[in-house]
C-alpha atoms as a PDB file:
ATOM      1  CA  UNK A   1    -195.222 -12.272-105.971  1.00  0.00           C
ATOM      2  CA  UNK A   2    -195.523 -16.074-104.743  1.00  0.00           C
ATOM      3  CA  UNK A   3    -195.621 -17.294-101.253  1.00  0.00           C
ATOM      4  CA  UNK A   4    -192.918 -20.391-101.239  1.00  0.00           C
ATOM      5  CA  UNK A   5    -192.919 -22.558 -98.163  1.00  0.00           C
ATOM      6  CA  UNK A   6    -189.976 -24.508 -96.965  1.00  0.00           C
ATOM      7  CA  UNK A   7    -190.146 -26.952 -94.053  1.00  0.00           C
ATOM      8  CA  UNK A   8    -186.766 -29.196 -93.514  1.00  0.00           C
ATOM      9  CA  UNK A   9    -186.215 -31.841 -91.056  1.00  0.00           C
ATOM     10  CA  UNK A  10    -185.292 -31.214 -87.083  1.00  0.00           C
ATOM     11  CA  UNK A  11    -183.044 -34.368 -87.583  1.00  0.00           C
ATOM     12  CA  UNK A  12    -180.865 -34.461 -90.524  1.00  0.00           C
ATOM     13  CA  UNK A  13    -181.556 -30.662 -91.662  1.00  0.00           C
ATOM     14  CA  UNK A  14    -181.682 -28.834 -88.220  1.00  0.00           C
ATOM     15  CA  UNK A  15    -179.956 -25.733 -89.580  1.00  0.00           C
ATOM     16  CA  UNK A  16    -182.137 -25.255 -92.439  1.00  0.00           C
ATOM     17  CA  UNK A  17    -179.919 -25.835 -95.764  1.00  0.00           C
ATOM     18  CA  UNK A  18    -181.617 -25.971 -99.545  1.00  0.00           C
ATOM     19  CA  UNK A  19    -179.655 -26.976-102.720  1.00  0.00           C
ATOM     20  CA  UNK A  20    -181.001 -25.910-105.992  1.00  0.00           C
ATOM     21  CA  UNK A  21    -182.702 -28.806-107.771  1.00  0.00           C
ATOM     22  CA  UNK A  22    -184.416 -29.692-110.446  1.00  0.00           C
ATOM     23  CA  UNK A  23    -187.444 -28.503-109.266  1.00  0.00           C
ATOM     24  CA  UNK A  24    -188.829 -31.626-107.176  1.00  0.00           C
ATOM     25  CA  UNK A  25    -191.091 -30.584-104.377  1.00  0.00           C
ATOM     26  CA  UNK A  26    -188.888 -32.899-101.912  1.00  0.00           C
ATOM     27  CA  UNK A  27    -184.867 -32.498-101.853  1.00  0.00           C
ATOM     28  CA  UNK A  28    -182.429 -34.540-100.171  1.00  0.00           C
ATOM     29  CA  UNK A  29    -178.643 -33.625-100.925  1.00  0.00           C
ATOM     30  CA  UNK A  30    -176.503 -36.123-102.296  1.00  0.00           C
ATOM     31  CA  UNK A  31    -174.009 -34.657-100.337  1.00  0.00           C
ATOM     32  CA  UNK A  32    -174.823 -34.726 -96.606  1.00  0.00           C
ATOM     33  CA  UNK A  33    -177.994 -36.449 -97.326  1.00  0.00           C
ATOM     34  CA  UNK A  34    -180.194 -33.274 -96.054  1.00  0.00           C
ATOM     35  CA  UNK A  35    -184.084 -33.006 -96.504  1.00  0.00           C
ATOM     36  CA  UNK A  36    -186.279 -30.351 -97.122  1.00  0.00           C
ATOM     37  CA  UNK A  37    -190.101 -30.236 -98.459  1.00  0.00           C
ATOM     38  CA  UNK A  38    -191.289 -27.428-100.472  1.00  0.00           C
ATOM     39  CA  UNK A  39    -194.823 -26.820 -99.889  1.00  0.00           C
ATOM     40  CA  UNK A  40    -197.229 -26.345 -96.926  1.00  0.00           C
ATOM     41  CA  UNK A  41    -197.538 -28.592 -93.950  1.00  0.00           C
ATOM     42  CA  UNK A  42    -200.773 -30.714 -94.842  1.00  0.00           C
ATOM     43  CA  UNK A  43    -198.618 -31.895 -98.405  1.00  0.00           C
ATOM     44  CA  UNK A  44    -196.075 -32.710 -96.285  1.00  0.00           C
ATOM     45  CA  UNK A  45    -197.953 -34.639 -94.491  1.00  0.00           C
ATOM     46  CA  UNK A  46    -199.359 -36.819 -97.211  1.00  0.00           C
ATOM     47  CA  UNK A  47    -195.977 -36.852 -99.012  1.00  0.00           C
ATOM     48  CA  UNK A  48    -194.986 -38.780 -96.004  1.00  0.00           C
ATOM     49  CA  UNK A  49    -193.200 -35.942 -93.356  1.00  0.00           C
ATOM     50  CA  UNK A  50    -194.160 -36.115 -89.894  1.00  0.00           C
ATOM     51  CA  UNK A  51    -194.826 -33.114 -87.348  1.00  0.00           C
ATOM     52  CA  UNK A  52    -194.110 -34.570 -83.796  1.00  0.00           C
ATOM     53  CA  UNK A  53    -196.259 -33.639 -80.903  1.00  0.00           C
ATOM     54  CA  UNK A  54    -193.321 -31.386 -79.955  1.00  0.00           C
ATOM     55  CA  UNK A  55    -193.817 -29.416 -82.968  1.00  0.00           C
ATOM     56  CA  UNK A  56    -190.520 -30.972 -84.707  1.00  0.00           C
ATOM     57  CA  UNK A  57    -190.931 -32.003 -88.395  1.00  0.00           C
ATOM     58  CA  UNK A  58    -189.387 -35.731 -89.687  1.00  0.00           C
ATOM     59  CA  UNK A  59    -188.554 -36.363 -93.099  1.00  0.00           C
ATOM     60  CA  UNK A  60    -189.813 -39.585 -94.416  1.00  0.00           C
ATOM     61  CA  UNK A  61    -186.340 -41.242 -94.147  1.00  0.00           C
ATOM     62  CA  UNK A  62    -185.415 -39.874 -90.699  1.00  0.00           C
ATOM     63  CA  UNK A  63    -189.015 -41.498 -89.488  1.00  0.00           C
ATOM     64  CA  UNK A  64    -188.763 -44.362 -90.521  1.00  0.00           C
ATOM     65  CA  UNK A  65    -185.281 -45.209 -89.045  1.00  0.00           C
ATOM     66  CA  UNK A  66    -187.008 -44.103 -85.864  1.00  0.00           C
ATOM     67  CA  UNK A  67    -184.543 -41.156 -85.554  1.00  0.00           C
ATOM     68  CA  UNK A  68    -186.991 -38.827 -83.368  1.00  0.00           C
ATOM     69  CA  UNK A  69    -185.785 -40.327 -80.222  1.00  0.00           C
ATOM     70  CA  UNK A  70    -182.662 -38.490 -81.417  1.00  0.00           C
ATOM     71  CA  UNK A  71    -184.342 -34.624 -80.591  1.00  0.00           C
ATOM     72  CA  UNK A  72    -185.885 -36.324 -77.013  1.00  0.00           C
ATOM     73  CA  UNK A  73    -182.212 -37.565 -76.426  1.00  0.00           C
ATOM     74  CA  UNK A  74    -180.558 -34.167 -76.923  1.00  0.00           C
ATOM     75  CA  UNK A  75    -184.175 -32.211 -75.827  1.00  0.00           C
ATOM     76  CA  UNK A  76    -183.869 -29.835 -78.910  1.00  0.00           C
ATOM     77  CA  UNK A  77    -185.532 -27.425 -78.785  1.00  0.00           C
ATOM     78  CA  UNK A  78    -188.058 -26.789 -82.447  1.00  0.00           C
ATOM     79  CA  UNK A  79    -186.469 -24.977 -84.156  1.00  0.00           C
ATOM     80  CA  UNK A  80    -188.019 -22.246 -87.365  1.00  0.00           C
ATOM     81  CA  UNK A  81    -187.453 -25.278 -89.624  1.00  0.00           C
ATOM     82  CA  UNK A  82    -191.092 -23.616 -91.675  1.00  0.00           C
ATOM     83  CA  UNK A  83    -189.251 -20.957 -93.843  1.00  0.00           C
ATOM     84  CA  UNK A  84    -191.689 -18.662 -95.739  1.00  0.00           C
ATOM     85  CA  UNK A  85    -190.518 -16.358 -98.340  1.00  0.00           C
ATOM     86  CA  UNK A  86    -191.504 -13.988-100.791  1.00  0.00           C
ATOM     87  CA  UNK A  87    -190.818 -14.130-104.062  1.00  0.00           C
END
């Protein structure tokens, strides 16, 4: 059994939505343009995703459109947007 970590973004993936890929480690859907990282927080990190002080997580895009000001706008609350399953 493997431990699989998903974080997605607060801003254009609040509710937590994956499409099946081809296996890339960071998704965005062509569709609604959502993003998700699959892997642990420190990867995301260095892959470019950003954990604010407020404990919300940016995709690369979303922070560097400066989109964070977005969640202080609307004070969202952090939501469980780390998902860890068991497979």
């Amino acid at each position: 059994m493997a431990i699989r970590t998903f974080i997605f973004c607060d801003v254009c993936n609040p509710q937590g939505n994956r499409a099946i890929d081809n296996g890339s480690q960071y998704g965005r859907r062509y569709a609604d343009g959502r993003a998700w990282f699959e892997g642990d927080p420190q990867e995301a990190s260095e892959n470019g995703w950003v954990c604010t002080s407020e404990g919300h997580n940016l995709c690369p895009r979303c922070h560097t459109k400066g989109l964070e000001r977005l969640l202080d706008e609307k004070k969202v609350e952090p939501a469980a947007t780390e998902v860890v399953l068991n497979v």
